[in-house]
C-alpha atoms as a PDB file:
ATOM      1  CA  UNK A   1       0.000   0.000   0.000  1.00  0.00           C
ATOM      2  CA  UNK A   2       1.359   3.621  -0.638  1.00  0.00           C
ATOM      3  CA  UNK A   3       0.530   6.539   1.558  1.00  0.00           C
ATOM      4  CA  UNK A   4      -1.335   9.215  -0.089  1.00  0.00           C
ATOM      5  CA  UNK A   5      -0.611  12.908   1.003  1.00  0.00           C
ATOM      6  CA  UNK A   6      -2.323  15.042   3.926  1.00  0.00           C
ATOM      7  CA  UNK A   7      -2.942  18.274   4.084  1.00  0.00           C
ATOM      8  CA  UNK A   8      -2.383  20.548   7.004  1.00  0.00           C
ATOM      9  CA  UNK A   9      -6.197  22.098   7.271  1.00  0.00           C
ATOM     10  CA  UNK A  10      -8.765  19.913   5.469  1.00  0.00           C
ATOM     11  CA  UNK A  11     -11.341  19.001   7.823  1.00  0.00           C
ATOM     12  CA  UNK A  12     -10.972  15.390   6.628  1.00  0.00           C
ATOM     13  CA  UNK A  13      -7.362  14.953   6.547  1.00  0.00           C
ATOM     14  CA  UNK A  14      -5.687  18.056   7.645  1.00  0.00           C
ATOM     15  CA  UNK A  15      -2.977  16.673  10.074  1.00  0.00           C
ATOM     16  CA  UNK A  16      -3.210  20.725  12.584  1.00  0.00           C
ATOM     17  CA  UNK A  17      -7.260  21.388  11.711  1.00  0.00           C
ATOM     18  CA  UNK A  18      -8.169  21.132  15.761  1.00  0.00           C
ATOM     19  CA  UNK A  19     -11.318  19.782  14.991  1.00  0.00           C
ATOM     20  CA  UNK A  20     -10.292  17.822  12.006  1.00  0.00           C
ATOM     21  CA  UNK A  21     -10.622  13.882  11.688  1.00  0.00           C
ATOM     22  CA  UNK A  22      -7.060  13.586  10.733  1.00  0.00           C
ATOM     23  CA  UNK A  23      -7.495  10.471   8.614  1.00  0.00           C
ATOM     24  CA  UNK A  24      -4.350   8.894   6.664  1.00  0.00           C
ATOM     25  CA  UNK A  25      -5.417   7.563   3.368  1.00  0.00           C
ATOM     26  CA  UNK A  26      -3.601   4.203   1.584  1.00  0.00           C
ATOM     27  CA  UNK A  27      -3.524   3.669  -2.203  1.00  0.00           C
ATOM     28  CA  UNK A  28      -4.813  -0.304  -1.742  1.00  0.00           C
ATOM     29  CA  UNK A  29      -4.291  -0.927  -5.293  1.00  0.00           C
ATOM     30  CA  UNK A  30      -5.151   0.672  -8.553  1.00  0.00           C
ATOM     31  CA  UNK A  31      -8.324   3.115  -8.364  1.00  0.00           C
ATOM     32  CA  UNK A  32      -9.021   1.971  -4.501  1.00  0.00           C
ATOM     33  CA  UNK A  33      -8.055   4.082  -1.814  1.00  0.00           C
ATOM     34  CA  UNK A  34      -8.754   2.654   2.133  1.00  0.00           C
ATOM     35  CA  UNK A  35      -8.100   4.161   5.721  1.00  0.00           C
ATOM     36  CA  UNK A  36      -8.824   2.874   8.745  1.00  0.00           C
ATOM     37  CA  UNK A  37      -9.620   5.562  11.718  1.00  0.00           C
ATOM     38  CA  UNK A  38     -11.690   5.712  14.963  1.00  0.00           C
ATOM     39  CA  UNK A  39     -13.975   8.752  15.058  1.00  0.00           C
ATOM     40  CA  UNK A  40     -14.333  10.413  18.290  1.00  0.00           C
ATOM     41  CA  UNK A  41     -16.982  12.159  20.154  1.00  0.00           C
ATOM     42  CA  UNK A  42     -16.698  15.326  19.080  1.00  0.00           C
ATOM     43  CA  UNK A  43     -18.011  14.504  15.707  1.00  0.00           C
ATOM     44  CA  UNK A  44     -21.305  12.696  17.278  1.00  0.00           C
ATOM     45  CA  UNK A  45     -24.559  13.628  16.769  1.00  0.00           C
ATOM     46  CA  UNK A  46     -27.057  11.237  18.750  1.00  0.00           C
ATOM     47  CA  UNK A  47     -25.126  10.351  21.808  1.00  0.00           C
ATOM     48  CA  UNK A  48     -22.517   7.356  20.669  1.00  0.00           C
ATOM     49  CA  UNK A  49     -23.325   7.816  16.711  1.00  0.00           C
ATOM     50  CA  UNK A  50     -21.095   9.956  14.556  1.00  0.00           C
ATOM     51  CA  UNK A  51     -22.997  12.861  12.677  1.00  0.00           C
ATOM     52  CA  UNK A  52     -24.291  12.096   9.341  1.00  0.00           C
ATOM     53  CA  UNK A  53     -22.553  15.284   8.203  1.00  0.00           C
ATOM     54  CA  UNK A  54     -19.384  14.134   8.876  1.00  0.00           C
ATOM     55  CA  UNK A  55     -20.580  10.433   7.871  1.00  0.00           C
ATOM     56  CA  UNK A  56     -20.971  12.152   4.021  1.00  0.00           C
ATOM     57  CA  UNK A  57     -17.629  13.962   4.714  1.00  0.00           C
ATOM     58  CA  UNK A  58     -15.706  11.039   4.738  1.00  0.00           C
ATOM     59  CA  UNK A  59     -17.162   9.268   2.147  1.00  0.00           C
ATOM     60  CA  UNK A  60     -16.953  12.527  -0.382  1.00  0.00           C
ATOM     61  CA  UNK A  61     -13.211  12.485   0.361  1.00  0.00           C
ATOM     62  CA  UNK A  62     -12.920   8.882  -0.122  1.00  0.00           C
ATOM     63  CA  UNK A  63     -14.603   9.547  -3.792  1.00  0.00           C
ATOM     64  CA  UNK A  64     -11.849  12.081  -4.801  1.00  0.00           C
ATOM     65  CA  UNK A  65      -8.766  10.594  -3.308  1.00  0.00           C
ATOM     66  CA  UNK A  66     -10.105   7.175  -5.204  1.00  0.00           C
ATOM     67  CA  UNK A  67      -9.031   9.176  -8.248  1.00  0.00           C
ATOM     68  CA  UNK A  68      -6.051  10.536  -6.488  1.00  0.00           C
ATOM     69  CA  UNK A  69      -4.219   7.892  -6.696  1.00  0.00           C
ATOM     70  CA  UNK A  70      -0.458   8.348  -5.295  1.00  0.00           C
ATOM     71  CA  UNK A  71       0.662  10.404  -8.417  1.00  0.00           C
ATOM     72  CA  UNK A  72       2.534  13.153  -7.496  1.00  0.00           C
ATOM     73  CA  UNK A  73       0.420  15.422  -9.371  1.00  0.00           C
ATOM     74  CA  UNK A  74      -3.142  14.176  -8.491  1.00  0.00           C
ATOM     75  CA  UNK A  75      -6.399  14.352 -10.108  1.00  0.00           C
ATOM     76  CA  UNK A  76      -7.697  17.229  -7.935  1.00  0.00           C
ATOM     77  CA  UNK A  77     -11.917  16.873  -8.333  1.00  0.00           C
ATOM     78  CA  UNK A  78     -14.957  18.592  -6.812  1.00  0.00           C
ATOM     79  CA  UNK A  79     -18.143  16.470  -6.114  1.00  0.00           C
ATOM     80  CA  UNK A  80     -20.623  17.553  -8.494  1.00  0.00           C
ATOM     81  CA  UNK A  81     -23.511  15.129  -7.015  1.00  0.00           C
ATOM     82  CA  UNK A  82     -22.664  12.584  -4.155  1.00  0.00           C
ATOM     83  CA  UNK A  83     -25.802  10.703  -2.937  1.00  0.00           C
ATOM     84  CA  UNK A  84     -25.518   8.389   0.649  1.00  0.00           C
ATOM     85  CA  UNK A  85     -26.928   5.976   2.023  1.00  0.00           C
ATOM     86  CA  UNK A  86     -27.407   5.753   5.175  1.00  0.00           C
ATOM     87  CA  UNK A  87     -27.308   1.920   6.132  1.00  0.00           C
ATOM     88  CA  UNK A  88     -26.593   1.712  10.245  1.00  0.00           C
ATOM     89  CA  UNK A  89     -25.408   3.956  12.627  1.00  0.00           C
ATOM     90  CA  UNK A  90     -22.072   4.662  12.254  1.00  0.00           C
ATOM     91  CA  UNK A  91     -20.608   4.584  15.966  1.00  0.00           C
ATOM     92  CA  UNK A  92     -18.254   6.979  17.672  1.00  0.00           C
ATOM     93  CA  UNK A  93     -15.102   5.147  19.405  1.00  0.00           C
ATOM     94  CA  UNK A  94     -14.842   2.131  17.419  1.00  0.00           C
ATOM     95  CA  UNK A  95     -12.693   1.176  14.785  1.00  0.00           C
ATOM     96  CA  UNK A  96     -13.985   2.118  11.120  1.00  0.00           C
ATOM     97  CA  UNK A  97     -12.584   0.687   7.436  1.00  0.00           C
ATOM     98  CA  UNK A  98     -13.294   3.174   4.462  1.00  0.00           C
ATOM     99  CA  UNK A  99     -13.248   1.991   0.965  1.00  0.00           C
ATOM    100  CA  UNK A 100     -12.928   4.512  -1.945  1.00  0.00           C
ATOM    101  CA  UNK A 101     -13.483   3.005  -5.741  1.00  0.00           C
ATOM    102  CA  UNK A 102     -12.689   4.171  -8.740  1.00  0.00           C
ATOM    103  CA  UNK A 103     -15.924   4.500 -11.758  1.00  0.00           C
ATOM    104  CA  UNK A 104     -16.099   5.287 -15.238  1.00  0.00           C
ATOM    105  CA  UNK A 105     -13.664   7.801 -16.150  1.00  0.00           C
ATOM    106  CA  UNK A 106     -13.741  10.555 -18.798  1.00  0.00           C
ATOM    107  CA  UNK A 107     -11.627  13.639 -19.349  1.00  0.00           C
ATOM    108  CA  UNK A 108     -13.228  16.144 -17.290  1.00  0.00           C
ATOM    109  CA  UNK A 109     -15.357  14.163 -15.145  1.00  0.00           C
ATOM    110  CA  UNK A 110     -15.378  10.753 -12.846  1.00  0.00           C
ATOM    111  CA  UNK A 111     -17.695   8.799 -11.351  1.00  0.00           C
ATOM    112  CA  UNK A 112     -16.384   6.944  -7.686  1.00  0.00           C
ATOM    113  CA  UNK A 113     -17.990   4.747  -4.802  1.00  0.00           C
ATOM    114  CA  UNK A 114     -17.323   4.830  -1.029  1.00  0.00           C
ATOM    115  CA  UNK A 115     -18.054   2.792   2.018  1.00  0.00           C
ATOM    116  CA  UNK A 116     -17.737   2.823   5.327  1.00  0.00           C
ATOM    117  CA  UNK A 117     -17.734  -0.721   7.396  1.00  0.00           C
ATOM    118  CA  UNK A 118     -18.046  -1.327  11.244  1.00  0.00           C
ATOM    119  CA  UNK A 119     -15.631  -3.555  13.651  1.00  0.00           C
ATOM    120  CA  UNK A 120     -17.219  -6.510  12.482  1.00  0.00           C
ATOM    121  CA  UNK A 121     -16.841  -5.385   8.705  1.00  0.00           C
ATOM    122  CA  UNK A 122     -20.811  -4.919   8.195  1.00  0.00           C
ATOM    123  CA  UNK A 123     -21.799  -1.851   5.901  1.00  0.00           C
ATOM    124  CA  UNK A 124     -22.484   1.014   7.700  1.00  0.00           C
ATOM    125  CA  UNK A 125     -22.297   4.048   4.792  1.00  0.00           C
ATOM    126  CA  UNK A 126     -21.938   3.755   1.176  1.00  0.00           C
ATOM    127  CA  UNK A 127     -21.632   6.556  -1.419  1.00  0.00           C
ATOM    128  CA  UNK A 128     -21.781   7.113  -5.349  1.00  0.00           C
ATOM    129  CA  UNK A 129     -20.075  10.731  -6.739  1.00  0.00           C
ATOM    130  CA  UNK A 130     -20.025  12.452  -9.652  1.00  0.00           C
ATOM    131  CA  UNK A 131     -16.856  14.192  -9.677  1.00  0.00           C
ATOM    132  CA  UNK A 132     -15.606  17.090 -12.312  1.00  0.00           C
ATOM    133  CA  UNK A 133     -11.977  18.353 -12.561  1.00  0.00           C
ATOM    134  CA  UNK A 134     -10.733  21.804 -11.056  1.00  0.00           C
ATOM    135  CA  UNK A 135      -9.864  23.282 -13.233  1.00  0.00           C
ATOM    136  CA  UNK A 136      -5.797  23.700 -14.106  1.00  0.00           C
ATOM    137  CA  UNK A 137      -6.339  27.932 -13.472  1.00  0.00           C
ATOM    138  CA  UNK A 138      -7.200  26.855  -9.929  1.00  0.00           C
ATOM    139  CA  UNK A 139      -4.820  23.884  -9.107  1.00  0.00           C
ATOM    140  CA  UNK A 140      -1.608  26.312 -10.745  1.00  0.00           C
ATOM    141  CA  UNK A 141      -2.491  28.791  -8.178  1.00  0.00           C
ATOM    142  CA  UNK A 142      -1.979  27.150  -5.436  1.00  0.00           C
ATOM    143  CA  UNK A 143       1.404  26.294  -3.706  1.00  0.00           C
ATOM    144  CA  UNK A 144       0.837  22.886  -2.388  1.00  0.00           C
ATOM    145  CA  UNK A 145       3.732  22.739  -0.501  1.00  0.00           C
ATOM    146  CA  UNK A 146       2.620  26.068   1.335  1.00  0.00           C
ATOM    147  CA  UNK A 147      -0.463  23.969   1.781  1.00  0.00           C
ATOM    148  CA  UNK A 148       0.917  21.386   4.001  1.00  0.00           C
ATOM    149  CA  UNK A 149       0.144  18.706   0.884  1.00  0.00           C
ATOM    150  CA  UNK A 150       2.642  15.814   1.275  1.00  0.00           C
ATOM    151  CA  UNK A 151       3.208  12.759   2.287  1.00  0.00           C
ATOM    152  CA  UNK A 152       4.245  13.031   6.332  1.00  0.00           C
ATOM    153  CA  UNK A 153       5.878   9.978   7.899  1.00  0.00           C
ATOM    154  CA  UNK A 154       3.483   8.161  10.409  1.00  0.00           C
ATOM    155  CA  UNK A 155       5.542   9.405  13.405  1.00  0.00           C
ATOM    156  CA  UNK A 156       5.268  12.879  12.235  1.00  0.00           C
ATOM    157  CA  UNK A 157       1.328  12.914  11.338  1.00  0.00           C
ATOM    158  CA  UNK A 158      -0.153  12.014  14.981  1.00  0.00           C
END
């Protein structure tokens, strides 16, 4: 598996947001992307079930870094259309997998799937995306090294 790259803000996997989920993402093979994290109370809604906001959150980002890849110049995307489905609760504390699939893929667009499974590996989540390119203006202005966007070693990212 290769490491994908963090960022230092993103509310998914922005390594100093405070009230980020700090999730490291794995190229698994071609087109998948997986993590593993442990969401904690802070992101709850009910008592003991994580939000369904950041439920979605997780699963857009899965979507996008599925297309990702490990490149070092990724396929940055925004989520045109991302419809969830909401299978279980998905609970705070407890060890979560997320999968992130690659679709059809065209020039300027993408199609992805995500899901999230529980400790015993039953569906909790699952998402499909519709995902269209940023466009190159946008990506060439920013400095993703001034961004924090790179792969940090393990021991450096917690």
């Amino acid at each position: 598996m290769k490491k994908q790259a963090n960022s230092e803000q993103c509310f998914v996997c922005g390594l100093q947001n405070p009230a980020g989920l700090h999730i490291h993402f794995y190229e698994s093979a071609p087109g998948e992307v997986t993590a593993d994290c442990t969401v904690g109370e802070q992101h709850q809604g009910y008592p003991g079930i994580v939000h369904g906001g950041i439920v979605a959150a997780m699963l857009d980002e899965l979507t996008g870094r599925a297309h990702m890849g490990s490149a070092s110049y990724p396929r940055f995307m925004f989520t045109a259309r991302l419809d969830v489905r909401y299978r279980k609760p998905v609970p705070v504390g407890k060890p979560l997998r997320l999968v992130g699939r690659v679709g059809e893929i065209k020039s300027r667009m993408a199609t992805a799937k995500s899901f999230i499974y529980g400790p015993d590996e039953e569906l909790l989540a699952e998402a499909e995306a519709v995902l269209v390119n940023v466009p190159d203006s946008m990506v060439n202005q920013v400095d993703l090294e001034a961004f924090g966007w790179k792969v940090y070693p393990e021991a450096d990212a917690e």
